[in-house]
N, C-alpha and C. Protein backbone atom coordinates (compact mmCIF):
# COMPACT_ATOMS: atom_id res chain seq x y z
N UNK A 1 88.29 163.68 62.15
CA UNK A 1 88.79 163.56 60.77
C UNK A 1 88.14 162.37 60.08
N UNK A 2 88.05 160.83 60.92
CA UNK A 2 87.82 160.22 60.32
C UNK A 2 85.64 160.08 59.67
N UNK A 3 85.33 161.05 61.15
CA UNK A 3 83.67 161.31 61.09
C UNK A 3 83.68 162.32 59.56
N UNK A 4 84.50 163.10 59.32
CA UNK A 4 84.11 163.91 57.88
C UNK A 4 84.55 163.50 56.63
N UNK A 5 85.83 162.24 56.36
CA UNK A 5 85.87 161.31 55.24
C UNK A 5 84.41 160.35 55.39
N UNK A 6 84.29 159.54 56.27
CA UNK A 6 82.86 159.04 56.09
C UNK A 6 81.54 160.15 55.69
N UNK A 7 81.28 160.90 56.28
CA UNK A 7 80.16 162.00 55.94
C UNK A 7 80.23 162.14 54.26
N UNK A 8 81.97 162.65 53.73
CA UNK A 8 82.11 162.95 52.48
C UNK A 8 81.82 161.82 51.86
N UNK A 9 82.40 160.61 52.26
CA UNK A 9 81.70 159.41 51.06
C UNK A 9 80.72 158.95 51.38
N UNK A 10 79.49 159.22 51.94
CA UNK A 10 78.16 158.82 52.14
C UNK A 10 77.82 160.17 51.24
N UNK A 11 78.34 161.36 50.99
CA UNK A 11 77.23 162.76 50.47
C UNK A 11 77.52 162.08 48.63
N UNK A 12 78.80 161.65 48.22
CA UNK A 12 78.98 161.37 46.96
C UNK A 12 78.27 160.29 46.36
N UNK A 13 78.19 158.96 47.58
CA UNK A 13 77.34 157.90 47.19
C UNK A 13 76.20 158.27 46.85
N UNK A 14 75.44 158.82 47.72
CA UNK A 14 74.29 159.50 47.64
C UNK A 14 73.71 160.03 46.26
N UNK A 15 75.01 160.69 45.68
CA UNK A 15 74.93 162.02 44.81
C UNK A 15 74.69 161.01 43.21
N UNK A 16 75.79 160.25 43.43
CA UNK A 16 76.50 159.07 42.39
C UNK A 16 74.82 158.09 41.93
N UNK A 17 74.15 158.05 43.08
CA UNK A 17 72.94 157.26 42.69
C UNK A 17 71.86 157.79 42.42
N UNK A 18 71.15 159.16 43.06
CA UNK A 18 70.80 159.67 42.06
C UNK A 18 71.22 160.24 40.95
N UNK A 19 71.90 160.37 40.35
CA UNK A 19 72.56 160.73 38.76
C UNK A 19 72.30 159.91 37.86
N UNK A 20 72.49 158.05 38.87
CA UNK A 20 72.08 156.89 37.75
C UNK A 20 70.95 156.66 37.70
N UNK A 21 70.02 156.94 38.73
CA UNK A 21 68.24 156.91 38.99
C UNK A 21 68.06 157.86 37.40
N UNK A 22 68.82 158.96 37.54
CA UNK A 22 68.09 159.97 36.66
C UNK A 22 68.25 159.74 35.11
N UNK A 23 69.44 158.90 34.86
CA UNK A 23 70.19 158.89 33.46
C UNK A 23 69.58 157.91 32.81
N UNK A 24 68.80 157.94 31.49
CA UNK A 24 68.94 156.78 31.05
C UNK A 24 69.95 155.73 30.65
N UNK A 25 69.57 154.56 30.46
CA UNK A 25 70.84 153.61 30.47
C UNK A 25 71.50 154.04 28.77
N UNK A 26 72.76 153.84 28.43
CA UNK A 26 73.27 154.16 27.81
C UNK A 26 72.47 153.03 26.00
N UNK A 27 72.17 151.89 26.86
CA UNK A 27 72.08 150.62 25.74
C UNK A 27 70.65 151.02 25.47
N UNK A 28 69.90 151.20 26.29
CA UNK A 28 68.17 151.45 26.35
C UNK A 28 68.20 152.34 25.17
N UNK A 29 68.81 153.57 25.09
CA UNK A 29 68.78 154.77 24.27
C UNK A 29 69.19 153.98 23.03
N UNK A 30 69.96 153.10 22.94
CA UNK A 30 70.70 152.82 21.27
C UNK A 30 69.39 151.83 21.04
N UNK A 31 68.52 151.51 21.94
CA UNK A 31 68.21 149.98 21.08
C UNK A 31 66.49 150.28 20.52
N UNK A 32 67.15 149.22 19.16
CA UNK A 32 66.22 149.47 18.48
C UNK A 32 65.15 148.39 17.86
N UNK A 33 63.98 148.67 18.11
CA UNK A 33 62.80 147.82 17.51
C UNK A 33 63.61 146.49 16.17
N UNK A 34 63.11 145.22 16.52
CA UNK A 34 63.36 144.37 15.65
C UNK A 34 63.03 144.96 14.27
N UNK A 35 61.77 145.40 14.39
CA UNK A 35 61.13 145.72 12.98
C UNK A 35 61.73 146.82 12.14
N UNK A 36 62.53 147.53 12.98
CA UNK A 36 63.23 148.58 12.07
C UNK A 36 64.66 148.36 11.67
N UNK A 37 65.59 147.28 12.08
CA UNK A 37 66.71 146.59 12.05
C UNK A 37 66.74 146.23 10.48
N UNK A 38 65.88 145.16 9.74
CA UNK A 38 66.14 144.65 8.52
C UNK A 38 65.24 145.19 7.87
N UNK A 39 65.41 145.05 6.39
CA UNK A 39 64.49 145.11 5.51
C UNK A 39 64.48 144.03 4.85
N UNK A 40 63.60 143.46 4.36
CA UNK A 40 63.77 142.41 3.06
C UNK A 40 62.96 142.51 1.87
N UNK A 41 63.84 142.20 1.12
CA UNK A 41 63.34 142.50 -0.27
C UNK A 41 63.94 141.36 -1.34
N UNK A 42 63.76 141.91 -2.20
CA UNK A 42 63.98 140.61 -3.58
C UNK A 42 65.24 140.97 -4.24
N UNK A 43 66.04 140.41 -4.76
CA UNK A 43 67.02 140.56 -5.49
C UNK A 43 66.87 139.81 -6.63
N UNK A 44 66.68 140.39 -7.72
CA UNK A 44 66.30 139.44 -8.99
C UNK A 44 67.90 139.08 -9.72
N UNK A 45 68.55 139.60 -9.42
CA UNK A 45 69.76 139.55 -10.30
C UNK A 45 70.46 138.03 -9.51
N UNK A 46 70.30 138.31 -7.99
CA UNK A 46 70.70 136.94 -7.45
C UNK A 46 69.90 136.06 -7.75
N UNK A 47 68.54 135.97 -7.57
CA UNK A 47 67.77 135.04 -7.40
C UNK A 47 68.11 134.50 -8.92
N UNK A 48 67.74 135.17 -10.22
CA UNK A 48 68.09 134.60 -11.86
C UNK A 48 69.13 133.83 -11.26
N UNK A 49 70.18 133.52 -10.71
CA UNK A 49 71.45 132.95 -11.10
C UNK A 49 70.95 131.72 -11.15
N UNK A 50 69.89 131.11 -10.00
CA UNK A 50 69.25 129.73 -9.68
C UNK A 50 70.20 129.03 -8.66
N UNK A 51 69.85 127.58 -8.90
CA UNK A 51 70.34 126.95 -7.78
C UNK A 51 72.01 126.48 -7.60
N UNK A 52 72.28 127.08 -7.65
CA UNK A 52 73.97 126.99 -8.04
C UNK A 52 74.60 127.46 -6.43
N UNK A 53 74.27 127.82 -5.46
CA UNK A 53 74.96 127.62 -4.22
C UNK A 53 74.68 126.80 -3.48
N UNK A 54 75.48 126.04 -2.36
CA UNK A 54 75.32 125.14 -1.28
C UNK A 54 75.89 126.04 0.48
N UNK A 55 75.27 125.08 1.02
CA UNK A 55 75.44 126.37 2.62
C UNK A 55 76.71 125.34 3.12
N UNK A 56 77.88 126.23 4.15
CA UNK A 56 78.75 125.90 4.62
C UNK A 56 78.81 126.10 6.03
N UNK A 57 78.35 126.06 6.69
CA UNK A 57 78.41 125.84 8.33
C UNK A 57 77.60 127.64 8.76
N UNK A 58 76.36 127.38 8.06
CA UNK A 58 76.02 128.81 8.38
C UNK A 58 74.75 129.72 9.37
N UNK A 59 75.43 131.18 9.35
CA UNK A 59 75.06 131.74 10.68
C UNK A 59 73.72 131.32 11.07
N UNK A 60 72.73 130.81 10.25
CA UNK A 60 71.49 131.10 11.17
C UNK A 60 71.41 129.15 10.73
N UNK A 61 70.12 128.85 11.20
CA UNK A 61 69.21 127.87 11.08
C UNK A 61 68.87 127.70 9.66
N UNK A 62 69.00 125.88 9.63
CA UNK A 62 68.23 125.38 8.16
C UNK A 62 67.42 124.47 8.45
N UNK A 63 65.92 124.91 7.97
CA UNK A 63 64.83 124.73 8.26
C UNK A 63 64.01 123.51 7.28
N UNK A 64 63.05 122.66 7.93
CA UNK A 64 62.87 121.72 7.01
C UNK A 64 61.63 121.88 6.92
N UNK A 65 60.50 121.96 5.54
CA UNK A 65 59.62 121.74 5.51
C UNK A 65 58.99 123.31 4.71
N UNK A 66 57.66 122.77 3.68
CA UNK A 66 57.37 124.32 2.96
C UNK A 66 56.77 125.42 3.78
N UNK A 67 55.88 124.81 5.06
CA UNK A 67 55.57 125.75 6.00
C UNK A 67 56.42 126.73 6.42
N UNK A 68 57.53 125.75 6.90
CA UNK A 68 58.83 126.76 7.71
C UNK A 68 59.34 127.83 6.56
N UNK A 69 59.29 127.15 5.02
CA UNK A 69 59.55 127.92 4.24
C UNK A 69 59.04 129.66 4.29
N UNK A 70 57.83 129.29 3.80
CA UNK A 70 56.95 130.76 4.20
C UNK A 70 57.17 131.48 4.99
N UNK A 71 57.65 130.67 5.96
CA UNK A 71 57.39 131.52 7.44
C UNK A 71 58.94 132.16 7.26
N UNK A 72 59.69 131.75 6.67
CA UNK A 72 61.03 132.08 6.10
C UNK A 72 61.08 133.52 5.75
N UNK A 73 60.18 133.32 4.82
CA UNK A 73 60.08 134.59 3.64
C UNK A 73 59.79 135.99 4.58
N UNK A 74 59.11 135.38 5.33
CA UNK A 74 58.60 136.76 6.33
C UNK A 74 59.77 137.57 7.04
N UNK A 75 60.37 137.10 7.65
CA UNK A 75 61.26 137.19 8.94
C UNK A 75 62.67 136.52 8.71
N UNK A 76 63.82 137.48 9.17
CA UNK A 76 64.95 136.90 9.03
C UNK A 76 65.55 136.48 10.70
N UNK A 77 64.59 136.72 11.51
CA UNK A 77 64.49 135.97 12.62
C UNK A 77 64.36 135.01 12.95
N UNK A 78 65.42 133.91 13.96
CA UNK A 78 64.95 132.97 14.06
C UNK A 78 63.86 132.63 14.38
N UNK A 79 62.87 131.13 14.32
CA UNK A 79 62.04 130.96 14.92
C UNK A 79 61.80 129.33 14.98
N UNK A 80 60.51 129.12 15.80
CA UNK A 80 60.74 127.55 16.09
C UNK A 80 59.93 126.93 14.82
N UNK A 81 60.77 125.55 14.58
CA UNK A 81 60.37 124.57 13.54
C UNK A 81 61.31 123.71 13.52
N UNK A 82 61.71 122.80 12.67
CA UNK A 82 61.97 121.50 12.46
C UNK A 82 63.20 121.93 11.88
N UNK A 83 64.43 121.53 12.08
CA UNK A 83 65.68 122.16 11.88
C UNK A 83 66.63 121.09 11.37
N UNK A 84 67.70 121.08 10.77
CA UNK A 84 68.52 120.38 10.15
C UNK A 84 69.91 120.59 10.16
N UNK A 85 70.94 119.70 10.59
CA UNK A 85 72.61 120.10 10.47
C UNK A 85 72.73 120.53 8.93
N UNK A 86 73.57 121.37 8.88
CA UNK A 86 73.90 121.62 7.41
C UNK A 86 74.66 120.84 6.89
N UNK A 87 75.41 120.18 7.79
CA UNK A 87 76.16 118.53 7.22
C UNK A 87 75.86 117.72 5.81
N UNK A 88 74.27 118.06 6.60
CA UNK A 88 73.75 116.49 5.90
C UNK A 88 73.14 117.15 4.99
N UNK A 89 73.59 117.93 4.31
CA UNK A 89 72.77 118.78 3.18
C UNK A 89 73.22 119.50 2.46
N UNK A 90 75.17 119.28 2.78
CA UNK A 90 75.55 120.05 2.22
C UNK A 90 76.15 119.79 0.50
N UNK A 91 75.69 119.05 -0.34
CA UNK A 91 75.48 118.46 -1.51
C UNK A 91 74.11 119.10 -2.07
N UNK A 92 73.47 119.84 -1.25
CA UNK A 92 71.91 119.95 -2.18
C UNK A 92 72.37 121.56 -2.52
N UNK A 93 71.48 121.81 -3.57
CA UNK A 93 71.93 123.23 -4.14
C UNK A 93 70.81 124.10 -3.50
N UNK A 94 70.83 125.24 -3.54
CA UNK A 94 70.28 126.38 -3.02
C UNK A 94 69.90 127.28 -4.02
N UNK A 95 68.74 128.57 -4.04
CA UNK A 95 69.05 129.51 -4.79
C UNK A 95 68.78 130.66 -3.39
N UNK A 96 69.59 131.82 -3.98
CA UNK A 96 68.82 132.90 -3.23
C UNK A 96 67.30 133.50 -3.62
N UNK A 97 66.39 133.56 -2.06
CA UNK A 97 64.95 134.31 -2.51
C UNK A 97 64.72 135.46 -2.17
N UNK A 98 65.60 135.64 -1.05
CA UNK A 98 65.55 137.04 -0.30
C UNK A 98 66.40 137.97 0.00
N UNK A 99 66.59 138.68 0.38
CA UNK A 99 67.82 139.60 0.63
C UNK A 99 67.57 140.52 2.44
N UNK A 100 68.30 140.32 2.90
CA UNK A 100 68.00 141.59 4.46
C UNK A 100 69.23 142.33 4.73
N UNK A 101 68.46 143.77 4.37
CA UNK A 101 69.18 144.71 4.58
C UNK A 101 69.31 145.57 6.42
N UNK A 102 69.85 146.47 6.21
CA UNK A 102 69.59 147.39 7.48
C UNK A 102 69.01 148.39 7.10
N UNK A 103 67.80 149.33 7.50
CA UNK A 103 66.66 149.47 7.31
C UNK A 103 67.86 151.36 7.34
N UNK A 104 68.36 151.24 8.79
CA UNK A 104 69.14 152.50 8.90
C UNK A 104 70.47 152.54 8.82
N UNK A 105 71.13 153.53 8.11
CA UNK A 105 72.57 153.94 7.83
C UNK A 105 73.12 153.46 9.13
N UNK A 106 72.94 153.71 10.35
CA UNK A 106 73.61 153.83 11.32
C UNK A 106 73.81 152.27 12.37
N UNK A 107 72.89 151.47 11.46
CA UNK A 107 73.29 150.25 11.67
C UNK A 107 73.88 149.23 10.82
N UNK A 108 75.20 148.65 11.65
CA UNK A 108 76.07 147.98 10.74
C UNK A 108 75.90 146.49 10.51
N UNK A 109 76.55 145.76 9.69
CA UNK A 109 76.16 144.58 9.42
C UNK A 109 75.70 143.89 8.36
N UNK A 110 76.32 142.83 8.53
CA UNK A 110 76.21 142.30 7.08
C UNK A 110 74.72 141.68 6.34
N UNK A 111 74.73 142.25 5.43
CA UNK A 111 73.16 141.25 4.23
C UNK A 111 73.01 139.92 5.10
N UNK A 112 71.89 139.37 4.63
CA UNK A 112 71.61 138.17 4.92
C UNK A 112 70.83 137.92 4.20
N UNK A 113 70.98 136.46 3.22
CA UNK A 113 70.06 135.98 2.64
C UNK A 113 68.94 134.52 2.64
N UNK A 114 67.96 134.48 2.43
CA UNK A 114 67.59 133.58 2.56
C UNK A 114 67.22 132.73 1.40
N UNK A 115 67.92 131.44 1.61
CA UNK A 115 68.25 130.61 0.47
C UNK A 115 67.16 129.29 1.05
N UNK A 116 66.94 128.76 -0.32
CA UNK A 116 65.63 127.33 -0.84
C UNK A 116 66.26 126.36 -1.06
N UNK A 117 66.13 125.53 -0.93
CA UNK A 117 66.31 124.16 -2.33
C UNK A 117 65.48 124.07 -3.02
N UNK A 118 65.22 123.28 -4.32
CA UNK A 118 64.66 124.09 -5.61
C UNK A 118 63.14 123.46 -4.99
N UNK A 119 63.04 122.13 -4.71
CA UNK A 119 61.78 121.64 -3.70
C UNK A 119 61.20 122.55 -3.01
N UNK A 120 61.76 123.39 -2.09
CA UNK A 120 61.72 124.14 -0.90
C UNK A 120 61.47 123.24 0.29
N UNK A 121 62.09 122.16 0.53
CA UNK A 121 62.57 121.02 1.67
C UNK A 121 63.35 121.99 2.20
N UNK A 122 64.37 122.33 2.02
CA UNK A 122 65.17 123.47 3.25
C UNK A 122 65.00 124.70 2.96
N UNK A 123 65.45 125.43 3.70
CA UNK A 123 65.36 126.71 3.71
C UNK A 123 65.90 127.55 4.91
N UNK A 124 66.38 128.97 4.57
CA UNK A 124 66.94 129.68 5.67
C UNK A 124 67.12 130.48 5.58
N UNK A 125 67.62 131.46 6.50
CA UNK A 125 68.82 132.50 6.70
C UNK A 125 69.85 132.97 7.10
N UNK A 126 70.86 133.43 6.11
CA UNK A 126 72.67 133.64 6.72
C UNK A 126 73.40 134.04 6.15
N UNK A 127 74.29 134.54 6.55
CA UNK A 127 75.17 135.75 5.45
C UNK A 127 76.09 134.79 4.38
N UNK A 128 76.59 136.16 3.69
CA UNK A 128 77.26 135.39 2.44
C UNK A 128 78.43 133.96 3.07
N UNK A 129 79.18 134.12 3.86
CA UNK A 129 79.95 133.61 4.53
C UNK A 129 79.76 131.85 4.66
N UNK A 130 78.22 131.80 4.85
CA UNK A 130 77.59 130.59 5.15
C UNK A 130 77.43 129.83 3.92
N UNK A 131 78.05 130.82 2.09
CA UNK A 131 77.40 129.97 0.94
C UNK A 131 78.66 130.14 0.35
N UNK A 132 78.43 129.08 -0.52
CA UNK A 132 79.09 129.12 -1.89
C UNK A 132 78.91 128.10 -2.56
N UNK A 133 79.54 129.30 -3.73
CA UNK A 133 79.32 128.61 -5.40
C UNK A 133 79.67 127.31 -5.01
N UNK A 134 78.63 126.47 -5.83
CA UNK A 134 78.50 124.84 -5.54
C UNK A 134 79.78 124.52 -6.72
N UNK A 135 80.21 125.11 -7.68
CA UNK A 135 81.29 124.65 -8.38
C UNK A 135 82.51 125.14 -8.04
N UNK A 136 82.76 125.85 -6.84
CA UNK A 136 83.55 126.55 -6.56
C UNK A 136 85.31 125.62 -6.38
N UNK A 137 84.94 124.57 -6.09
CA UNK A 137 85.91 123.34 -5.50
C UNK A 137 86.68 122.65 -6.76
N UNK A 138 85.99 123.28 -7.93
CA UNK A 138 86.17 122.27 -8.70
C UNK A 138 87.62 122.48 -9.44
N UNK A 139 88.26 121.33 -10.15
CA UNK A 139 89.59 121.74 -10.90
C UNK A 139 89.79 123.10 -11.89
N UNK A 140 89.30 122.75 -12.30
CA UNK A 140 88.39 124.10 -13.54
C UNK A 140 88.65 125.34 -12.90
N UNK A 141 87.38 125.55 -11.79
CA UNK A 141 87.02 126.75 -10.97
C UNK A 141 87.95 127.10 -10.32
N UNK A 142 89.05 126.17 -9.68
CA UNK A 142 89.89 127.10 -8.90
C UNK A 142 90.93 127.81 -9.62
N UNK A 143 90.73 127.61 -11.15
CA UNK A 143 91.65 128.59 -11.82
C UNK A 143 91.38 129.90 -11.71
N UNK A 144 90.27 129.58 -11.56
CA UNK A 144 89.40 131.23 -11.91
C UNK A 144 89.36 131.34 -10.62
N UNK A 145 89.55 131.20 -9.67
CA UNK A 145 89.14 131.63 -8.09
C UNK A 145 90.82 132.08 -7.56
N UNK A 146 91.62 131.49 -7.98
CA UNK A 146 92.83 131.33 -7.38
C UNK A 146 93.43 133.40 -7.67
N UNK A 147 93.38 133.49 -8.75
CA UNK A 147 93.99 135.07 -9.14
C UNK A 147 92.80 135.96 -8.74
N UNK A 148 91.61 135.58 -8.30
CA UNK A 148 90.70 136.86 -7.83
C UNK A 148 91.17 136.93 -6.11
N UNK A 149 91.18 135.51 -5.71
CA UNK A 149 91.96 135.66 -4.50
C UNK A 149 93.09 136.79 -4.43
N UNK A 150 94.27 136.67 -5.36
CA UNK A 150 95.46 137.42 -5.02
C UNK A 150 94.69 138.85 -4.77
N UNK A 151 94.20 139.37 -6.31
CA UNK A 151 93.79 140.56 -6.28
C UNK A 151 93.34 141.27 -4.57
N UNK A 152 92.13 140.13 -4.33
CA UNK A 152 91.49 140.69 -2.86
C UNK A 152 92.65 140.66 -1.79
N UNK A 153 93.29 139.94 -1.58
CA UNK A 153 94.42 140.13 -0.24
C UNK A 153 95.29 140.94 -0.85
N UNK A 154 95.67 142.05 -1.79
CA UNK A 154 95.99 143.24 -2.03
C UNK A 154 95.27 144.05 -1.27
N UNK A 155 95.98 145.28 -1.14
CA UNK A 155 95.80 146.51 -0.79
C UNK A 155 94.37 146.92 -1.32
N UNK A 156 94.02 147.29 -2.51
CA UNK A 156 92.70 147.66 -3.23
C UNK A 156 92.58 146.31 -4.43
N UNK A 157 91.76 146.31 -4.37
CA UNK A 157 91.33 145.37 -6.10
C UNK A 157 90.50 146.01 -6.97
N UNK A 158 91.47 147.29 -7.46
CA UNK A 158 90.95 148.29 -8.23
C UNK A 158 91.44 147.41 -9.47
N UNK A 159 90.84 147.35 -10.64
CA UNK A 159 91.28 146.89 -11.64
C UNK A 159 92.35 148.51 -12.54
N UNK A 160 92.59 149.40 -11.63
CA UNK A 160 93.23 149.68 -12.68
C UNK A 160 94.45 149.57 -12.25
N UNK A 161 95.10 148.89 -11.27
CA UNK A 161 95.79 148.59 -10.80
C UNK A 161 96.72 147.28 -11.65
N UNK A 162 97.84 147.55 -12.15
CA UNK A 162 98.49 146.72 -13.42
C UNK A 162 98.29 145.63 -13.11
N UNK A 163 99.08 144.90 -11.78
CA UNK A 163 98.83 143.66 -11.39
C UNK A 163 97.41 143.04 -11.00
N UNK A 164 96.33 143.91 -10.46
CA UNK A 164 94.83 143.31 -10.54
C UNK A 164 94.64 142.97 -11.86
N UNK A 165 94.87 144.00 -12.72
CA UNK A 165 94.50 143.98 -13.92
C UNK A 165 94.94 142.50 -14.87
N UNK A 166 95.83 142.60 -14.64
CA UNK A 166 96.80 140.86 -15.27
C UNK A 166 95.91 139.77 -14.80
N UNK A 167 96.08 139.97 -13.39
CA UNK A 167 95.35 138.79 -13.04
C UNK A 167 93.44 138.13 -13.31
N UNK A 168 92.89 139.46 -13.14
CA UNK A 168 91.75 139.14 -13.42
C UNK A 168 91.37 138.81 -14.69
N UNK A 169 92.60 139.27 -16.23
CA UNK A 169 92.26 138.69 -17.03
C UNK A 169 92.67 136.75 -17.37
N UNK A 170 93.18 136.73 -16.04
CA UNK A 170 94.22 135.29 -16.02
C UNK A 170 92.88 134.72 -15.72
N UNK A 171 91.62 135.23 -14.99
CA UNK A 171 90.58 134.58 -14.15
C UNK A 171 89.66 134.51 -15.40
N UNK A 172 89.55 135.84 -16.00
CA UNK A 172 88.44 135.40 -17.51
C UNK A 172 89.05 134.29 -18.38
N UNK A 173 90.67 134.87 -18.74
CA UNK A 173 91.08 133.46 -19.27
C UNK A 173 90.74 131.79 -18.99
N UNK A 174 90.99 131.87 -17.58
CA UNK A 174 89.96 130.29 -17.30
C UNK A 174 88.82 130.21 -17.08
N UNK A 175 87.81 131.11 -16.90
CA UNK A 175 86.60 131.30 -17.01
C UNK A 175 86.15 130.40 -18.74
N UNK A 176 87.16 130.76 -19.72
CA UNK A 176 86.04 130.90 -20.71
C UNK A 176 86.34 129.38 -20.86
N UNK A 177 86.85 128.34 -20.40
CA UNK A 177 87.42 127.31 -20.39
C UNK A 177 86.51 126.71 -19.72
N UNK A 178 85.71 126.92 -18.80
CA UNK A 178 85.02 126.29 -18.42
C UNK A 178 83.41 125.48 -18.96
N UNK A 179 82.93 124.26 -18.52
CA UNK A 179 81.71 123.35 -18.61
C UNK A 179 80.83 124.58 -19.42
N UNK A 180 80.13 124.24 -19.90
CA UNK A 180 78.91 125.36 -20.44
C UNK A 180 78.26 125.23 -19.33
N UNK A 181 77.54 124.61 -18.81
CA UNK A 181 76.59 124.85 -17.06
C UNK A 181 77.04 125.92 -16.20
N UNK A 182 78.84 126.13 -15.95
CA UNK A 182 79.28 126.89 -15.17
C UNK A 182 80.03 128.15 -15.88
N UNK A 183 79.91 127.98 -17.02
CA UNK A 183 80.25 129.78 -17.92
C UNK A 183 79.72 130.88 -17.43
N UNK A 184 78.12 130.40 -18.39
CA UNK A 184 77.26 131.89 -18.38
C UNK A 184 77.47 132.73 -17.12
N UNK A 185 76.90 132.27 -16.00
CA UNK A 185 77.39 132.52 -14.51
C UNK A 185 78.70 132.89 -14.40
N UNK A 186 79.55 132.12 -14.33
CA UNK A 186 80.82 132.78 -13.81
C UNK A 186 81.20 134.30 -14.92
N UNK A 187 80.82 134.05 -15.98
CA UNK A 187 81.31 135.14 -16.84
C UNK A 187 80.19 136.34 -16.29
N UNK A 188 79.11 136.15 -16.16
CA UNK A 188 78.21 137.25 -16.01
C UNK A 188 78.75 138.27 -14.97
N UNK A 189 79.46 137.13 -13.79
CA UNK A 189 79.75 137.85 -12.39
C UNK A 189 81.11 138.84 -12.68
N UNK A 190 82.01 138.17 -13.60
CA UNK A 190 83.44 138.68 -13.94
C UNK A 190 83.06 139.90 -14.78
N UNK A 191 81.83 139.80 -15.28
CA UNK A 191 81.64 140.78 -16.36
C UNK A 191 81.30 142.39 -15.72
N UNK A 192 80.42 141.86 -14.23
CA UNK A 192 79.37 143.28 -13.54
C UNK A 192 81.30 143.39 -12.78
N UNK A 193 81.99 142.75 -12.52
CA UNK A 193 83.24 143.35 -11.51
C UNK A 193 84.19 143.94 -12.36
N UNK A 194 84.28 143.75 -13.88
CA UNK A 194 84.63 144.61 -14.76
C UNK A 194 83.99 145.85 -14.84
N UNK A 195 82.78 145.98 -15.06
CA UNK A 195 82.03 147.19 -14.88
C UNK A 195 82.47 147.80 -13.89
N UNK A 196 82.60 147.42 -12.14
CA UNK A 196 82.50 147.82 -11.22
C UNK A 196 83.26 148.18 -11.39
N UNK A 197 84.71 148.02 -11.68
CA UNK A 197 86.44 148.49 -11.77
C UNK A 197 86.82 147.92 -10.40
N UNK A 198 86.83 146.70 -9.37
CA UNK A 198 86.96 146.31 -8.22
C UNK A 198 86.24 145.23 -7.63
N UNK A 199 86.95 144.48 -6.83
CA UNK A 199 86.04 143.54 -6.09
C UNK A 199 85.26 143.81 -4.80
N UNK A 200 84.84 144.54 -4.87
CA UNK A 200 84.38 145.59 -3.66
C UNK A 200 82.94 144.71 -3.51
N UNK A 201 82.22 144.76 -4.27
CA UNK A 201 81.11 144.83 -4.27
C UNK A 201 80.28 142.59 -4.18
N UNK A 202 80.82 142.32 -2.94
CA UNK A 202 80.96 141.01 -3.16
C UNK A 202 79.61 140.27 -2.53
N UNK A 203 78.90 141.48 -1.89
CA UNK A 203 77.08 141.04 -1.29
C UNK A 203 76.20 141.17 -2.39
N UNK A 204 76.67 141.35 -3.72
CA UNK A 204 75.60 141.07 -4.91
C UNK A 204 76.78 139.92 -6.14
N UNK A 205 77.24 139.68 -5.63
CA UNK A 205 78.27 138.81 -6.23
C UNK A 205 78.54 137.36 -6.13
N UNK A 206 78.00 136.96 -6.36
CA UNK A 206 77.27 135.56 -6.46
C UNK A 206 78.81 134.45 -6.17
N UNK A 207 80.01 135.11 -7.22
CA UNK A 207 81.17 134.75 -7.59
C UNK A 207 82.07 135.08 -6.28
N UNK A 208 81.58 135.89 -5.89
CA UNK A 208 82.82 136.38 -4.29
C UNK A 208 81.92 136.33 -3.00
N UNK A 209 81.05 135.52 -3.45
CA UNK A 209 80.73 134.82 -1.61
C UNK A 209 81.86 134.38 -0.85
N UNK A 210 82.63 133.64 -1.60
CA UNK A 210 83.95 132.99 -1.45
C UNK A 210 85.08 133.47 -0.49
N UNK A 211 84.86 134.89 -0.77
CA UNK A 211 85.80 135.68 -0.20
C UNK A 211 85.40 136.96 1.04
C-alpha cells in the first residue's frame, strides 16, 4: 500500500513538472517592452500655464544640470546624473514640458510629467501627486481650494449636482478676488471644469493636481 502512494506521488510530480517546463510563465506573457509602455508628447495647454508649480516629495528623481535636462526630454525613465532632494528646491517654480502617457489601453497608470525650472537647473519626472500650484497655500487660494475639495470627496462632482453646483460657484466667487498674477490661471482652469460639467478630468488640470 505504502509502495503505490509513493509510485502515485512520484507519477504526479513528474506530470506537475513537465506541465511547468511546458507553460509559459504567466508574467513573461504580460510583459511588455519599455518602449511601448509610455508615450510622450507635448501638452501646450499645460505647458502655456508657465512656471507656476513647485514639486512635493515626488515619484521620480530631480535632476540637476541642462544636460540631464535633455536627456529628460527623451525618456521618462530613470537614469544616472546628478540628483537633488526636493527639499531644497522646494520654493523654485516649475513649468510642465512633457506629458507620458500609456501607449496601450490595457495598461494602467497614471500621466507623468516632466517639469523645468525656468533656467532648466532642475528637471524631472512624476505624477501629478508630486506638484502643485505654487499659490496653492496661500490665504486667498484656499478659498477657492477649500469648496472644490468638498465637491471631490462627494459621491460625483457633477456640477449638475445642486450642492456641487453652489459650491463651485463659492470657488469662482473667490477666484475673482484674487492677485492679478494668480486670476487668469485659476479662472482659466475653473472655466475648462465648467465646460467639463465635473472634476473628473484633473491630469490636464493644472488647478486639481491638488487633489
Amino acid at each position: 500500500m505504502k509502495f503505490r502512494k509513493l509510485l502515485l506521488i512520484t507519477v504526479l510530480t513528474a506530470s506537475s513538472v513537465a506541465f511547468l517546463s511546458t507553460t509559459p510563465k504567466q508574467a513573461e506573457a504580460t510583459t511588455i517592452k519599455d518602449s511601448s509602455v509610455e508615450k510622450i508628447t507635448s501638452n501646450k495647454n499645460l505647458t502655456k500655464q508657465g512656471y507656476v508649480l513647485n514639486v512635493k516629495d515626488p515619484s521620480g528623481k530631480i535632476y540637476v544640470g541642462k544636460a540631464d535636462y535633455k536627456h529628460g526630454l527623451k525618456t521618462s525613465e530613470p537614469f544616472k546624473g546628478k540628483t537633488i532632494n526636493w527639499k531644497k528646491i522646494k520654493n523654485i517654480k516649475f513649468r510642465i514640458e512633457k506629458m507620458a502617457t500609456a501607449k496601450k489601453a490595457a495598461i494602467f497608470g497614471a500621466p507623468q510629467y516632466f517639469v523645468a525650472s525656468k533656467d532648466k537647473k532642475y528637471s524631472g519626472w512624476t505624477t501629478r501627486s508630486g506638484l502643485s500650484y505654487y499659490f496653492a497655500n496661500t490665504k486667498a487660494m484656499k478659498n477657492v481650494m477649500k469648496p472644490l475639495k468638498i465637491i471631490i470627496d462627494r459621491d460625483s462632482s457633477s456640477l449638475k449636482n445642486a450642492k456641487n453646483k453652489k459650491d463651485f460657484n463659492l470657488a469662482l466667487k473667490a477666484a475673482k478676488k484674487l492677485p492679478a498674477n494668480q486670476r487668469k490661471l485659476v479662472m482659466q482652469s475653473l472655466n475648462q471644469i465648467k465646460k467639463d460639467g465635473n472634476l473628473e478630468n484633473r491630469s490636464k488640470n493644472i488647478l486639481l493636481f491638488e487633489f
